[in-house]
Protein backbone atom coordinates (compact mmCIF):
# COMPACT_ATOMS: atom_id res chain seq x y z
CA UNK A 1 71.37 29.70 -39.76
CA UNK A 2 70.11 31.30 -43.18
CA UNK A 3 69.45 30.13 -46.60
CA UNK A 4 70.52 30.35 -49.70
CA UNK A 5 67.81 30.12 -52.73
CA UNK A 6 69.21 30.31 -56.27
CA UNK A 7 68.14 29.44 -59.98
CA UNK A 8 70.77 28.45 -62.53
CA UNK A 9 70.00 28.93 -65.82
CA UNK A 10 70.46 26.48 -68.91
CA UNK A 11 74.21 26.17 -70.14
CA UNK A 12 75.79 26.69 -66.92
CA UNK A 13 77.59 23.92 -64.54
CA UNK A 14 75.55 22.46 -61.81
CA UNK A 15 78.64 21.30 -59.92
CA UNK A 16 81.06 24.64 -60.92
CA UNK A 17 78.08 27.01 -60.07
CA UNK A 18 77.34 25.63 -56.40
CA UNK A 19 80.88 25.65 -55.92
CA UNK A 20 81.32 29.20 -57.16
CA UNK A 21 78.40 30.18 -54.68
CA UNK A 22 80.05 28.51 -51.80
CA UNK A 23 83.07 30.50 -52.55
CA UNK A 24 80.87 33.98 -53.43
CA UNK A 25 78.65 33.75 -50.00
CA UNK A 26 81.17 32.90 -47.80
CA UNK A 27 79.78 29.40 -46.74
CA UNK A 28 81.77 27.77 -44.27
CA UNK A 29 79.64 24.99 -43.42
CA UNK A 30 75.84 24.07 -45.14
CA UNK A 31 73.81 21.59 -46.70
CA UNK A 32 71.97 20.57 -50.23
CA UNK A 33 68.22 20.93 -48.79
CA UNK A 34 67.11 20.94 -52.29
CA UNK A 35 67.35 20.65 -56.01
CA UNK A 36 64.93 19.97 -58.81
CA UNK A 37 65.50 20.74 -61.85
CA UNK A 38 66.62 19.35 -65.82
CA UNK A 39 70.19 18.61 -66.93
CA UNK A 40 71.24 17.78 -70.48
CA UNK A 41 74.58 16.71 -69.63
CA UNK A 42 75.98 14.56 -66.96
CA UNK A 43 78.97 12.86 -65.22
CA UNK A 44 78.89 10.86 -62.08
CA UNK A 45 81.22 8.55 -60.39
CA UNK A 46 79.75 5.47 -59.32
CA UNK A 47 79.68 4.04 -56.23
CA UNK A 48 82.68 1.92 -54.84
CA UNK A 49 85.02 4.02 -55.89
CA UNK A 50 88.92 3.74 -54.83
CA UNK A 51 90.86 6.56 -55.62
CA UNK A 52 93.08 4.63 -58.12
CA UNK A 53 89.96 2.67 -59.52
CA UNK A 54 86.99 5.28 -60.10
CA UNK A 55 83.90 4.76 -62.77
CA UNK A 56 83.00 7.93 -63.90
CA UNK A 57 79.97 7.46 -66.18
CA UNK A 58 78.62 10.07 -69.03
CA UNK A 59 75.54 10.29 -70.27
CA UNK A 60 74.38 13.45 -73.45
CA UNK A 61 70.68 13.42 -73.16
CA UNK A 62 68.10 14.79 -71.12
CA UNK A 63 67.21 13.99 -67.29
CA UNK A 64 65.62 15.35 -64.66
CA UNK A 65 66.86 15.78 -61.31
CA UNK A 66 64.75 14.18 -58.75
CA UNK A 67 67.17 14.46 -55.43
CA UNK A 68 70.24 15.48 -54.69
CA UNK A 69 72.02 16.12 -51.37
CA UNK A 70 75.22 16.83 -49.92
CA UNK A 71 77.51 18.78 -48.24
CA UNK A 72 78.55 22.98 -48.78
CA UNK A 73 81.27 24.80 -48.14
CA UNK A 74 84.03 27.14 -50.01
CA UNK A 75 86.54 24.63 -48.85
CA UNK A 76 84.86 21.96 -50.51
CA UNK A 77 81.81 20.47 -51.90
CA UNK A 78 80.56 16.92 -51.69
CA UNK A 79 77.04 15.95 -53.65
CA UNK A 80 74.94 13.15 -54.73
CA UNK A 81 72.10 13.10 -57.05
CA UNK A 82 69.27 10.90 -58.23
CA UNK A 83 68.04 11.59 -61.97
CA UNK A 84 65.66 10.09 -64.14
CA UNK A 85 65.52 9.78 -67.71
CA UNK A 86 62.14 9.75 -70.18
CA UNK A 87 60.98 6.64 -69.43
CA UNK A 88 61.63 7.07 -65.45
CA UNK A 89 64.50 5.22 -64.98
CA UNK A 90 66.53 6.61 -61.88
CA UNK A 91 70.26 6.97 -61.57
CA UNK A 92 72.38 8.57 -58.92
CA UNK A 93 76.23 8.87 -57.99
CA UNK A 94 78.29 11.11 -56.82
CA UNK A 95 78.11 14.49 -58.72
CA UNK A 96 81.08 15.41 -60.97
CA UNK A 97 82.29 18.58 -63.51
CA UNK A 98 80.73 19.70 -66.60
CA UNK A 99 76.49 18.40 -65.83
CA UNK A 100 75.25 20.94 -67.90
CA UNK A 101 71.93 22.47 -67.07
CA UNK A 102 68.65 21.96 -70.04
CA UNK A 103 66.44 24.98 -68.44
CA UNK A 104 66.35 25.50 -65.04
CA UNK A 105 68.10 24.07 -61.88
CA UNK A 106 66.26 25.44 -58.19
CA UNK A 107 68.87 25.04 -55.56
CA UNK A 108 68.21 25.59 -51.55
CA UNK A 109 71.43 25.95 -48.93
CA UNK A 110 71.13 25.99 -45.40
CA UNK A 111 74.08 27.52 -43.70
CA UNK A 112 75.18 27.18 -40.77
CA UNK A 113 77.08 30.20 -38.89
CA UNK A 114 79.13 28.55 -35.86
CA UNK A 115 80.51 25.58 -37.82
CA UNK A 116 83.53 25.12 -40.65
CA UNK A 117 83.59 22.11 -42.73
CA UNK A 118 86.84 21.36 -44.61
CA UNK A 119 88.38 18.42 -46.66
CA UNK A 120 91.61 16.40 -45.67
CA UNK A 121 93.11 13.86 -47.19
CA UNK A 122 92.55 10.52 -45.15
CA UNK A 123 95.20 8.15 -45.72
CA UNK A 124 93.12 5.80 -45.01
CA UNK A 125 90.57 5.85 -47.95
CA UNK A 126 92.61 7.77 -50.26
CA UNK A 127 89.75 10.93 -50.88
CA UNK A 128 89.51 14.26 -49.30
CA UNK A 129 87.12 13.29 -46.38
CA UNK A 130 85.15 15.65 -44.44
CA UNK A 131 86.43 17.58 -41.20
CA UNK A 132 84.06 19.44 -39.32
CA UNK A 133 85.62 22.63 -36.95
């Protein structure tokens, strides 16, 4: 096992930039230990969602990102997150294109060396699902 510690910077992608360092460090298999951090953009998908019926929710103002969690790899990506706005409201889905960063974003991956995670399509609930090799 190693680690993986990176800062994103404000503009960039949360979603697009832990994707792009799945792909850049080779990560077959690892897991969200931890981000903190401010966005000033975000999309989620709420919970419940069918893959004909999903609420994806926007919000263009400031939060800050309290937990998040999920799991890594360059075949695929699959994170939650918890945020909380200025008066300390909390809301969390599943994590979606274009959250833009405000100033900072820490990010910590654990990887795992003698395991492959991939997604396939389960016919079952409709959603690339997690397969572990």
């Amino acid at each position: 096992m190693k680690q993986i510690t990176i800062r994103l910077k404000p503009k960039q992608y949360l979603k697009e930039e832990i994707e792009k360092i799945a792909k850049e460090k080779d990560i077959s298999a690892g897991v969200l230990l931890s981000i903190v951090g401010g966005l000033e953009s975000v999309k989620l998908r709420m919970a419940g969602a069918e893959p004909n019926n999903q609420v994806v929710k926007e919000w263009n103002e400031p939060f800050e990102i309290v937990s998040g969690t999920g799991t890594i790899s360059k075949n695929g990506c699959h994170i939650h997150i918890s945020l909380s706005d200025k008066n300390g409201s909390v809301i969390g889905g599943h994590l979606k294109d274009s959250c833009k960063i405000k100033t900072t974003a820490e990010i910590v991956i654990l990887v795992f060396d003698d395991t492959n995670y991939k997604r396939v399509l389960d016919s079952e609930t409709g959603f690339g699902e997690l397969v572990v090799e």
